[in-house]
PDB file of N, CA and C in Angstrom:
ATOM      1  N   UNK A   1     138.528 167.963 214.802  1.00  0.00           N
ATOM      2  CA  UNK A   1     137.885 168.413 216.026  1.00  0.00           C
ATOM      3  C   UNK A   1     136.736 169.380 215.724  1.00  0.00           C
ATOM      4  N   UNK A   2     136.853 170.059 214.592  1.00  0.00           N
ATOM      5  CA  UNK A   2     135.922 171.072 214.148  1.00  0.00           C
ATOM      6  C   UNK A   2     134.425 170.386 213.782  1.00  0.00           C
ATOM      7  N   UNK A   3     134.716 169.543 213.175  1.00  0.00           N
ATOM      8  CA  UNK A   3     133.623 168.728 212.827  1.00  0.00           C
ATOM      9  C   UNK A   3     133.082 167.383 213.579  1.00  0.00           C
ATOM     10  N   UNK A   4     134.100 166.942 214.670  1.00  0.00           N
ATOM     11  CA  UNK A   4     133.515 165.805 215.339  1.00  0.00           C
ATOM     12  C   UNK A   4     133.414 166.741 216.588  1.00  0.00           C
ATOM     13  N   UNK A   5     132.235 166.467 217.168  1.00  0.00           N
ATOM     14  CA  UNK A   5     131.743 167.196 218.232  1.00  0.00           C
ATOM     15  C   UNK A   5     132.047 166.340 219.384  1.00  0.00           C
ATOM     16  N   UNK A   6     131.791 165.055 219.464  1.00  0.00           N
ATOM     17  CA  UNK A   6     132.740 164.566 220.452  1.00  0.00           C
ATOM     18  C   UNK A   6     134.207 164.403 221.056  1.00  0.00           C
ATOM     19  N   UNK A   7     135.104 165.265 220.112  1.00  0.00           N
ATOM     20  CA  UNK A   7     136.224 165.390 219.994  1.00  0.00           C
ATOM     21  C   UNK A   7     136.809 166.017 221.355  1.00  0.00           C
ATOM     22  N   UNK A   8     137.689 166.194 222.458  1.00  0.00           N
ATOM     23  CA  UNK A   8     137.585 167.037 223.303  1.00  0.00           C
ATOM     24  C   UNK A   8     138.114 167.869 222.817  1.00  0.00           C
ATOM     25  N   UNK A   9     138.853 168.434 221.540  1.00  0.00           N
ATOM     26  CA  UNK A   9     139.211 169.721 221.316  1.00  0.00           C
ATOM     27  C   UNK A   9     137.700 170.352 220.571  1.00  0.00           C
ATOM     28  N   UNK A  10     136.806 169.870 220.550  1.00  0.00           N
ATOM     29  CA  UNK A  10     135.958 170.675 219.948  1.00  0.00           C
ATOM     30  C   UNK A  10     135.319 172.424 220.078  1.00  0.00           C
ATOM     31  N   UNK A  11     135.255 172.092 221.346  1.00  0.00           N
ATOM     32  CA  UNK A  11     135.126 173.798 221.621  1.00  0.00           C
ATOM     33  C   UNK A  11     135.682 174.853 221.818  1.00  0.00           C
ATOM     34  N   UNK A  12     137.404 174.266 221.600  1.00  0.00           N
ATOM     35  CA  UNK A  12     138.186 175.063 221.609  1.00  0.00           C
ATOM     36  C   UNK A  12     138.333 175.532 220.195  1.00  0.00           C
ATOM     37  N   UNK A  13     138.589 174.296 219.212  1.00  0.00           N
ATOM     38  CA  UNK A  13     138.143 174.206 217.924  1.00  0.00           C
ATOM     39  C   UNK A  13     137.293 175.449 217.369  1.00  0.00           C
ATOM     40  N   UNK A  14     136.075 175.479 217.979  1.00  0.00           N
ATOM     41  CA  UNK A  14     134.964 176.017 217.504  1.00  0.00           C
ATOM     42  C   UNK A  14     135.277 177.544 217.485  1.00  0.00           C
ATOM     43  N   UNK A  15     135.720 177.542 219.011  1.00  0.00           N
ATOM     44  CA  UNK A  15     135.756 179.171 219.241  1.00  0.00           C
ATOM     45  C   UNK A  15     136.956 180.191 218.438  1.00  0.00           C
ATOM     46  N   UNK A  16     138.309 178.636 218.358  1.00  0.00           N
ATOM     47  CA  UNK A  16     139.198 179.049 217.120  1.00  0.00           C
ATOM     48  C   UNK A  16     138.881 179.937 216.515  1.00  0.00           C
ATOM     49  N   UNK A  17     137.835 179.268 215.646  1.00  0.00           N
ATOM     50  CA  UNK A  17     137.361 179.211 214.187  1.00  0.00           C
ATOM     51  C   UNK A  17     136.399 180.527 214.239  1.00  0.00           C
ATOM     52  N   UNK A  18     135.669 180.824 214.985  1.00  0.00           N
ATOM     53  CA  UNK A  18     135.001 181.818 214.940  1.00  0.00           C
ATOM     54  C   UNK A  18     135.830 183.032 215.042  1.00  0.00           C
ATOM     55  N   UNK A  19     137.561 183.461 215.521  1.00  0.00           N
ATOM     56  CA  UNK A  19     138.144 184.149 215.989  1.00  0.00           C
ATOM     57  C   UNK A  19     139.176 184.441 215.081  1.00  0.00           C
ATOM     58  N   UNK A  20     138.900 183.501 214.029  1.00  0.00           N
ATOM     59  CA  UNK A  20     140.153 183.586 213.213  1.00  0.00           C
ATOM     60  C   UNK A  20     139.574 184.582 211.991  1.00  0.00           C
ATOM     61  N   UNK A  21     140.953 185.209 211.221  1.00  0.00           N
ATOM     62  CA  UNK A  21     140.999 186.152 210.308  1.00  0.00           C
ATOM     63  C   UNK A  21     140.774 185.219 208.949  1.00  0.00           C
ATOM     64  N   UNK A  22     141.599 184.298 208.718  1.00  0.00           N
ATOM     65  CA  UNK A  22     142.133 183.397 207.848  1.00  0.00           C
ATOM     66  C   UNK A  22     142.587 182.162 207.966  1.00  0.00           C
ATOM     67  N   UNK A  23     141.887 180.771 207.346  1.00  0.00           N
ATOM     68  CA  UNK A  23     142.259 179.951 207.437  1.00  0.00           C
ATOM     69  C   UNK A  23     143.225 179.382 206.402  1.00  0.00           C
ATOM     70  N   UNK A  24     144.774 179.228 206.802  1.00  0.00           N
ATOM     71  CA  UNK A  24     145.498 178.600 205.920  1.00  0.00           C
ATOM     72  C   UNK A  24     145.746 176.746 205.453  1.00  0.00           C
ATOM     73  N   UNK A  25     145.349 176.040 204.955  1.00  0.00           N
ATOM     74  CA  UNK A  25     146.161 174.822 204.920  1.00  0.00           C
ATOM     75  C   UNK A  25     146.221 174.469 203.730  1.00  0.00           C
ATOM     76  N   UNK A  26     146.769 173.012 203.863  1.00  0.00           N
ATOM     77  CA  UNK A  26     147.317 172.297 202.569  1.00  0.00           C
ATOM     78  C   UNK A  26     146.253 171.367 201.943  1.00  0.00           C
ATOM     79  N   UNK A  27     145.961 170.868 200.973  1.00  0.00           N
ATOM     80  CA  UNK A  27     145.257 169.468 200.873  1.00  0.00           C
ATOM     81  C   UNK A  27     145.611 168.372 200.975  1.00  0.00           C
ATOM     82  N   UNK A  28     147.003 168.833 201.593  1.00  0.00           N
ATOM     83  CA  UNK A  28     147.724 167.351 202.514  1.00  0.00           C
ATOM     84  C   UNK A  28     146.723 167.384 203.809  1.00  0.00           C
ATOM     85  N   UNK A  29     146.470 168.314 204.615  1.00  0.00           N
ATOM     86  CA  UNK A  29     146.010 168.071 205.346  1.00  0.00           C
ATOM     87  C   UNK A  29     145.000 167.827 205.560  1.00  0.00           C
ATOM     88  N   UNK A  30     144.448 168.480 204.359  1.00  0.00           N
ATOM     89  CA  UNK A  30     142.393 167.842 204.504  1.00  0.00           C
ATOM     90  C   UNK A  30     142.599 166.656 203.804  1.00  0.00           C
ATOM     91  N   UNK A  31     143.514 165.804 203.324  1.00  0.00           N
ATOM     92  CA  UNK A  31     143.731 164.527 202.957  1.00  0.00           C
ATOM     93  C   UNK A  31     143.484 163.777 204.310  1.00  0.00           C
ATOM     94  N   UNK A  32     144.526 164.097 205.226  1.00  0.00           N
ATOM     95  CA  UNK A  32     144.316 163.447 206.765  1.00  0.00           C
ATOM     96  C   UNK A  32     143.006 163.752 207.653  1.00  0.00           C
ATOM     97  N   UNK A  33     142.860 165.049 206.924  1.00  0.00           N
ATOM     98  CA  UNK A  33     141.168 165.105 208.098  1.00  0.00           C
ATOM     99  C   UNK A  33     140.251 163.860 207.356  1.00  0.00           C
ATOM    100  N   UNK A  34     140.188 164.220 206.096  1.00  0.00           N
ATOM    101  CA  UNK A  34     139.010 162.867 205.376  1.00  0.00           C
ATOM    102  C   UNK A  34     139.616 161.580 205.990  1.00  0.00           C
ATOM    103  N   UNK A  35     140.579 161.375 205.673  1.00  0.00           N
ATOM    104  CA  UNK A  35     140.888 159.895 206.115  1.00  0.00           C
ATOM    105  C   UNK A  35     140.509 159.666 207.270  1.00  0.00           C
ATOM    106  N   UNK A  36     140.828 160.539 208.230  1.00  0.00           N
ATOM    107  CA  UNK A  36     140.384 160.024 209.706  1.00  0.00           C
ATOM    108  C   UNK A  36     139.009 160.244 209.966  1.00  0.00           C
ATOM    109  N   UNK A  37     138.207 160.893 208.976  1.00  0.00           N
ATOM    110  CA  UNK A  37     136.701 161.002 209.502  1.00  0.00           C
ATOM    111  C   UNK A  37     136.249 160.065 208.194  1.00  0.00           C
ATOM    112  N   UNK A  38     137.052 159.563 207.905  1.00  0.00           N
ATOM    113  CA  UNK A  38     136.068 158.752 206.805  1.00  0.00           C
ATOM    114  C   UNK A  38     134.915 157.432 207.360  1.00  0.00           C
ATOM    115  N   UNK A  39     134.660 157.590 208.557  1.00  0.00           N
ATOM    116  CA  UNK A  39     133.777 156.657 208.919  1.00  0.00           C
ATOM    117  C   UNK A  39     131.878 157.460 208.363  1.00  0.00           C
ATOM    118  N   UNK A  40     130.948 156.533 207.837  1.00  0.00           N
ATOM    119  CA  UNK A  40     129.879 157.278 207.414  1.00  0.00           C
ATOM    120  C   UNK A  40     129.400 158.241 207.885  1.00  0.00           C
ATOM    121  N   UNK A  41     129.340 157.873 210.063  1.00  0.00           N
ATOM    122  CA  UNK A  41     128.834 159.138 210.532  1.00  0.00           C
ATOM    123  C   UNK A  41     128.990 160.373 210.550  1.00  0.00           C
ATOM    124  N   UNK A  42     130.416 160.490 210.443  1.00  0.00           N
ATOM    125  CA  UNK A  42     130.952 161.780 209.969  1.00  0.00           C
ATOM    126  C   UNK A  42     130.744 162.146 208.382  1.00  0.00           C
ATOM    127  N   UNK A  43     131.107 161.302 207.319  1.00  0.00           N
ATOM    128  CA  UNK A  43     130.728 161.276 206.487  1.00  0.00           C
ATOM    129  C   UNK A  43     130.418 163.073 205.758  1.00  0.00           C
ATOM    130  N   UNK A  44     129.043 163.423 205.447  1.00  0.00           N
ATOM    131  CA  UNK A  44     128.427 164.043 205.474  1.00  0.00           C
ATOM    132  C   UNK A  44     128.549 165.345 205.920  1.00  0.00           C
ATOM    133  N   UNK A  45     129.278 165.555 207.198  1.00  0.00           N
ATOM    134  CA  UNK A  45     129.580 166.870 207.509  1.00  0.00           C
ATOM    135  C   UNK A  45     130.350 167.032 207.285  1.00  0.00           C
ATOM    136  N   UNK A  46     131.638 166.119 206.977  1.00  0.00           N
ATOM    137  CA  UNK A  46     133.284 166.488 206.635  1.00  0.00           C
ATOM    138  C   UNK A  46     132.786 166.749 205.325  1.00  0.00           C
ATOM    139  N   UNK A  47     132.127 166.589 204.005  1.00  0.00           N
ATOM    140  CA  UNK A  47     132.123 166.735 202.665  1.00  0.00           C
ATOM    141  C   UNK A  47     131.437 168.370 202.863  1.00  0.00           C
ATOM    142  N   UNK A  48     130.442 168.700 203.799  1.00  0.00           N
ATOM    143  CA  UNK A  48     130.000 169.916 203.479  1.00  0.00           C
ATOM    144  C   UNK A  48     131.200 170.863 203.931  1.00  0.00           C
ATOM    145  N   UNK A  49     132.124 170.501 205.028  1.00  0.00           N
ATOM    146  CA  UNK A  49     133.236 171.586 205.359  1.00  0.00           C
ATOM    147  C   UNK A  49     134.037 171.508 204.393  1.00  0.00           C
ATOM    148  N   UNK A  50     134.481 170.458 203.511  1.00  0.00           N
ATOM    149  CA  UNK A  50     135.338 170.778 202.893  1.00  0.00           C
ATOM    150  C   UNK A  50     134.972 171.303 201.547  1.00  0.00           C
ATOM    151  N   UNK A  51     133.477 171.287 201.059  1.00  0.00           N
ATOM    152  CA  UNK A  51     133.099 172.446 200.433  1.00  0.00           C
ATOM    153  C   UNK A  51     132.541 173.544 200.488  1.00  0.00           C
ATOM    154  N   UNK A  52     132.626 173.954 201.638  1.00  0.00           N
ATOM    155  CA  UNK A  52     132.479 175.603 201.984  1.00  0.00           C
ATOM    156  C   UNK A  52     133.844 176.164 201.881  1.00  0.00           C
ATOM    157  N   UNK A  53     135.209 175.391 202.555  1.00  0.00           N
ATOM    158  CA  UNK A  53     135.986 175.487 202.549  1.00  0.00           C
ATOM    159  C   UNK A  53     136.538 176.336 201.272  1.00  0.00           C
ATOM    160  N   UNK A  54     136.112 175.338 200.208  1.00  0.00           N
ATOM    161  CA  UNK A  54     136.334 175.399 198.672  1.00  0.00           C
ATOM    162  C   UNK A  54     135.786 176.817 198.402  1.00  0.00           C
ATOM    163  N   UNK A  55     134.891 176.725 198.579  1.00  0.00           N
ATOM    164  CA  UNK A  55     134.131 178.093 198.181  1.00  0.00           C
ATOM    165  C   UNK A  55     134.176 179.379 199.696  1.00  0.00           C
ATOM    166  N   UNK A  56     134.974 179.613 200.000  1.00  0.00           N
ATOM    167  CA  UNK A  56     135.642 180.550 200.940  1.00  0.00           C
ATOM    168  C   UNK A  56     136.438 181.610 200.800  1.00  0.00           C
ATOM    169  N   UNK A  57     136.504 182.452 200.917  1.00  0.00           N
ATOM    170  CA  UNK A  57     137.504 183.899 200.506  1.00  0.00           C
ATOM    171  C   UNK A  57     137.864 183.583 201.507  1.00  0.00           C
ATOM    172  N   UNK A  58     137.938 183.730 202.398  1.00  0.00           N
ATOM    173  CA  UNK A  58     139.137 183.511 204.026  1.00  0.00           C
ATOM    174  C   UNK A  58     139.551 182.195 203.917  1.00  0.00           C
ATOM    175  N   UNK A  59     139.765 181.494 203.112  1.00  0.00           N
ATOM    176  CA  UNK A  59     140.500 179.601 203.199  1.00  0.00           C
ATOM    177  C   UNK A  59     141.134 180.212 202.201  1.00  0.00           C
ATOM    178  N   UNK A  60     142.635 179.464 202.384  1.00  0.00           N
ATOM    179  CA  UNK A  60     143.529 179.356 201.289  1.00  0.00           C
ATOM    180  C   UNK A  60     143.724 177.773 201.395  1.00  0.00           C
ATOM    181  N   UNK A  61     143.955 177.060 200.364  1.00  0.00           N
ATOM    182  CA  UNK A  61     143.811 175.647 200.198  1.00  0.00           C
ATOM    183  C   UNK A  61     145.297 175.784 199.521  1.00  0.00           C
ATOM    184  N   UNK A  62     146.124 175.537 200.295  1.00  0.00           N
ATOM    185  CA  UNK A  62     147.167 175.402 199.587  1.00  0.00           C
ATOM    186  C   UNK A  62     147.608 173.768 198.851  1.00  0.00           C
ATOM    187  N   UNK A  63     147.453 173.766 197.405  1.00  0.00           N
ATOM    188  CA  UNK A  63     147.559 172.621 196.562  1.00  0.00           C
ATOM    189  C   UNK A  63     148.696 171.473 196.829  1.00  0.00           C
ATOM    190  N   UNK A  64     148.448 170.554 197.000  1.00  0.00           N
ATOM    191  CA  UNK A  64     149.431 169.438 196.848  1.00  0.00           C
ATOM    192  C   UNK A  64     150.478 169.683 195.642  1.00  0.00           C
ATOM    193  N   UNK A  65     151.842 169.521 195.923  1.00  0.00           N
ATOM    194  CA  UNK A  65     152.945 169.995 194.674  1.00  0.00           C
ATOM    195  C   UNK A  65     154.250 168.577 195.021  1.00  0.00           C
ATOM    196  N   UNK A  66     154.201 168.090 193.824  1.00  0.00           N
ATOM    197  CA  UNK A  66     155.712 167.226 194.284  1.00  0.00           C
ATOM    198  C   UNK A  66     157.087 168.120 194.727  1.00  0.00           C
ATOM    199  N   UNK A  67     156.897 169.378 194.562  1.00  0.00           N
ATOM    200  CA  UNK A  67     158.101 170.103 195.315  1.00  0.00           C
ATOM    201  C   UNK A  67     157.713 169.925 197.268  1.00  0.00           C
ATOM    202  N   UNK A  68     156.457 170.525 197.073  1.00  0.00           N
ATOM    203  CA  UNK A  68     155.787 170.949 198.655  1.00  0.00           C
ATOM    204  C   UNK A  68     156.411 169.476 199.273  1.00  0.00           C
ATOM    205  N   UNK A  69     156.249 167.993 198.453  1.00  0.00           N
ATOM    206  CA  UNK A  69     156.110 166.920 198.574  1.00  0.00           C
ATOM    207  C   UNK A  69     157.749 166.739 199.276  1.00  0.00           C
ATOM    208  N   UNK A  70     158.288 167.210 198.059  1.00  0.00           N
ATOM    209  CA  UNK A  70     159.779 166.866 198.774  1.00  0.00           C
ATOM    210  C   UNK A  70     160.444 167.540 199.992  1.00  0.00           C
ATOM    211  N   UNK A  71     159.918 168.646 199.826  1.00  0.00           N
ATOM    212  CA  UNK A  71     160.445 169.737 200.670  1.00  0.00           C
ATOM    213  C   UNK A  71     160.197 169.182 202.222  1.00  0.00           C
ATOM    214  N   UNK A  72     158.864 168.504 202.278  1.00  0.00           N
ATOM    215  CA  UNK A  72     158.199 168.418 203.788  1.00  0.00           C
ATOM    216  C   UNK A  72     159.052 166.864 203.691  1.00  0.00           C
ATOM    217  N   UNK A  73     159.192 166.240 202.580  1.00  0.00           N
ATOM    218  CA  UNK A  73     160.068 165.036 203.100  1.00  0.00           C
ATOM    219  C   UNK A  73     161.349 165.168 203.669  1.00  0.00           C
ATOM    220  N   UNK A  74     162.385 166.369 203.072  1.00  0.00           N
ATOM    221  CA  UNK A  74     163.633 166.240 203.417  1.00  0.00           C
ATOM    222  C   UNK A  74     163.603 166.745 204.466  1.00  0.00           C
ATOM    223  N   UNK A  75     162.690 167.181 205.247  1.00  0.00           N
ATOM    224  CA  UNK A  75     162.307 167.757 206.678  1.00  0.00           C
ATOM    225  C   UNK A  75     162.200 167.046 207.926  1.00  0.00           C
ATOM    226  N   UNK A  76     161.116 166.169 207.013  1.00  0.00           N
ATOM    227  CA  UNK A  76     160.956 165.035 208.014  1.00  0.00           C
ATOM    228  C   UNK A  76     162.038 163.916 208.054  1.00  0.00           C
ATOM    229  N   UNK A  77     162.848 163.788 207.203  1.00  0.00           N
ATOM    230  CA  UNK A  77     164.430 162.679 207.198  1.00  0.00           C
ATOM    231  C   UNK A  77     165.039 163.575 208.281  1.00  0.00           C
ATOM    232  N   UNK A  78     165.137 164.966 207.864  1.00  0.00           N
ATOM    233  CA  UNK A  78     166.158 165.554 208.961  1.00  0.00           C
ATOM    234  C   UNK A  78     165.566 165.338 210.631  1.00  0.00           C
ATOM    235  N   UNK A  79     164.343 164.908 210.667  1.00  0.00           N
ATOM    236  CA  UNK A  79     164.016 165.508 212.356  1.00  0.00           C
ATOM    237  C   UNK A  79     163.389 163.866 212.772  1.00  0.00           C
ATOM    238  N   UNK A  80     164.629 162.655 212.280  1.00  0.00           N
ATOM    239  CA  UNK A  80     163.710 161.599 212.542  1.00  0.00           C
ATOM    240  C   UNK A  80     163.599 161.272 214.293  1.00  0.00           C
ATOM    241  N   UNK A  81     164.180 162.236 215.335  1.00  0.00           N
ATOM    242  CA  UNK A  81     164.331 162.041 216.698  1.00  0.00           C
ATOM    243  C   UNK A  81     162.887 162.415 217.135  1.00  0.00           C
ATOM    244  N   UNK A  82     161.465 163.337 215.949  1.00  0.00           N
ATOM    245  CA  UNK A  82     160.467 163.383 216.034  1.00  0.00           C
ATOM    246  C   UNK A  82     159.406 162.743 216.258  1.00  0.00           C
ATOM    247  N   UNK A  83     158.142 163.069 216.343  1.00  0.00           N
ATOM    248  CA  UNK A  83     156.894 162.103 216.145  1.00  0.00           C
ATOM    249  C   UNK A  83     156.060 162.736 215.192  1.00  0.00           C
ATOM    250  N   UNK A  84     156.426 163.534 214.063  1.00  0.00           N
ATOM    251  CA  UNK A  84     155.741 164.788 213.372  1.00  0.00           C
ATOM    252  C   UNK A  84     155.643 163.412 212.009  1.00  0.00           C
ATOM    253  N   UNK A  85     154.788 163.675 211.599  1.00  0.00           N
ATOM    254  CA  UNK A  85     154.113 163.050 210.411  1.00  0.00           C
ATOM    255  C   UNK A  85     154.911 163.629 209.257  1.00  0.00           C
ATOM    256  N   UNK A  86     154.656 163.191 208.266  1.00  0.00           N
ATOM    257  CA  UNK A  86     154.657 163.726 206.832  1.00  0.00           C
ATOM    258  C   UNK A  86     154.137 164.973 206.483  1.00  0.00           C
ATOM    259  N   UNK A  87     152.436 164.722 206.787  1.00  0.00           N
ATOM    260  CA  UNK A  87     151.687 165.543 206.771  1.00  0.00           C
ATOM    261  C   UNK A  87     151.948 166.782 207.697  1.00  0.00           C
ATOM    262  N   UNK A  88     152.635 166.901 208.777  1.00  0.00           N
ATOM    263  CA  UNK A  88     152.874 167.450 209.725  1.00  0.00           C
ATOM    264  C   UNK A  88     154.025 168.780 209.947  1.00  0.00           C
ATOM    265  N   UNK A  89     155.118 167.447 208.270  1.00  0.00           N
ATOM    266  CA  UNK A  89     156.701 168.250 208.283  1.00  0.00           C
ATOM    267  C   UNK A  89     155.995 169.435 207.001  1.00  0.00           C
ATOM    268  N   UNK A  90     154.940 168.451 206.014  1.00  0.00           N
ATOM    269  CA  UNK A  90     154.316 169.488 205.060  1.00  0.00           C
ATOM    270  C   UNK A  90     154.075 171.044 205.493  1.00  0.00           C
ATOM    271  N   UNK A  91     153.193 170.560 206.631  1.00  0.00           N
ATOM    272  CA  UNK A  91     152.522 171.817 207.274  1.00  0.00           C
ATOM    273  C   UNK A  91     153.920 173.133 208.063  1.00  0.00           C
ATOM    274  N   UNK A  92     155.031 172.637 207.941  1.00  0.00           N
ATOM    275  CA  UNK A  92     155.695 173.156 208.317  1.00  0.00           C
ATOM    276  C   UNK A  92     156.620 174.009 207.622  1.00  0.00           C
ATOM    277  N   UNK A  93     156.786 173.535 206.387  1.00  0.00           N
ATOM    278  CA  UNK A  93     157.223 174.194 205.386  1.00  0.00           C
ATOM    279  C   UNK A  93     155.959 175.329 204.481  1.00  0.00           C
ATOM    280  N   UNK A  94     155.355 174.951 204.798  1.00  0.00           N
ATOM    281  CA  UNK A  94     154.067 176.261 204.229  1.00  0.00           C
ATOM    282  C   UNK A  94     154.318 177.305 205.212  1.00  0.00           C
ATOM    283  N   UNK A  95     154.520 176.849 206.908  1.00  0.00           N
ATOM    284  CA  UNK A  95     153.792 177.502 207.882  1.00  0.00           C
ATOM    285  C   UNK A  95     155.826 178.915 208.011  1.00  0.00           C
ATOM    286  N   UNK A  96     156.929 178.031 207.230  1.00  0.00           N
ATOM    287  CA  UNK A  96     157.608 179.230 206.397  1.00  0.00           C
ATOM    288  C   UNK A  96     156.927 179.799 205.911  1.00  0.00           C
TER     289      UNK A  96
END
């Protein structure tokens, strides 16, 4: 939403982002942002966010780990009455 401007969360997005102290995530999850903006038009602006990102003192990029891996799996087995992703149960065990 941050980067697709047609998004309707965009300006909520935006103003987020301007308000925030610290951005935490995983590179599980900027795995799913690329994938879903991987169309060309976006292209281009998703590669420059995710290297500012990189180069950010307020981003923590928390690394992909086959523990993180399992951990968000045995999460997501436990809560299959959910609609929470993989990526989703990941984010949940960090967000411990």
């Amino acid at each position: 939403a941050l980067v697709n401007r047609r998004d309707a969360a965009h300006p909520r997005v935006v103003e987020f982002a301007r308000n925030r102290r610290r951005l935490v995530t995983t590179q599980w999850v900027l795995t799913e942002v690329l994938d879903g903006l991987s169309d060309p038009l976006h292209r281009s602006r998703v590669i420059l966010m995710l290297d500012a990102l990189a180069r950010s003192p307020e981003a923590l990029i928390i690394p992909a780990s086959e523990e993180l891996f399992a951990e968000g799996h045995a999460l997501y087995r436990r809560h299959s009455d959910k609609y929470w992703s993989l990526t989703d149960s990941i984010s949940f065990v960090v967000m411990r």
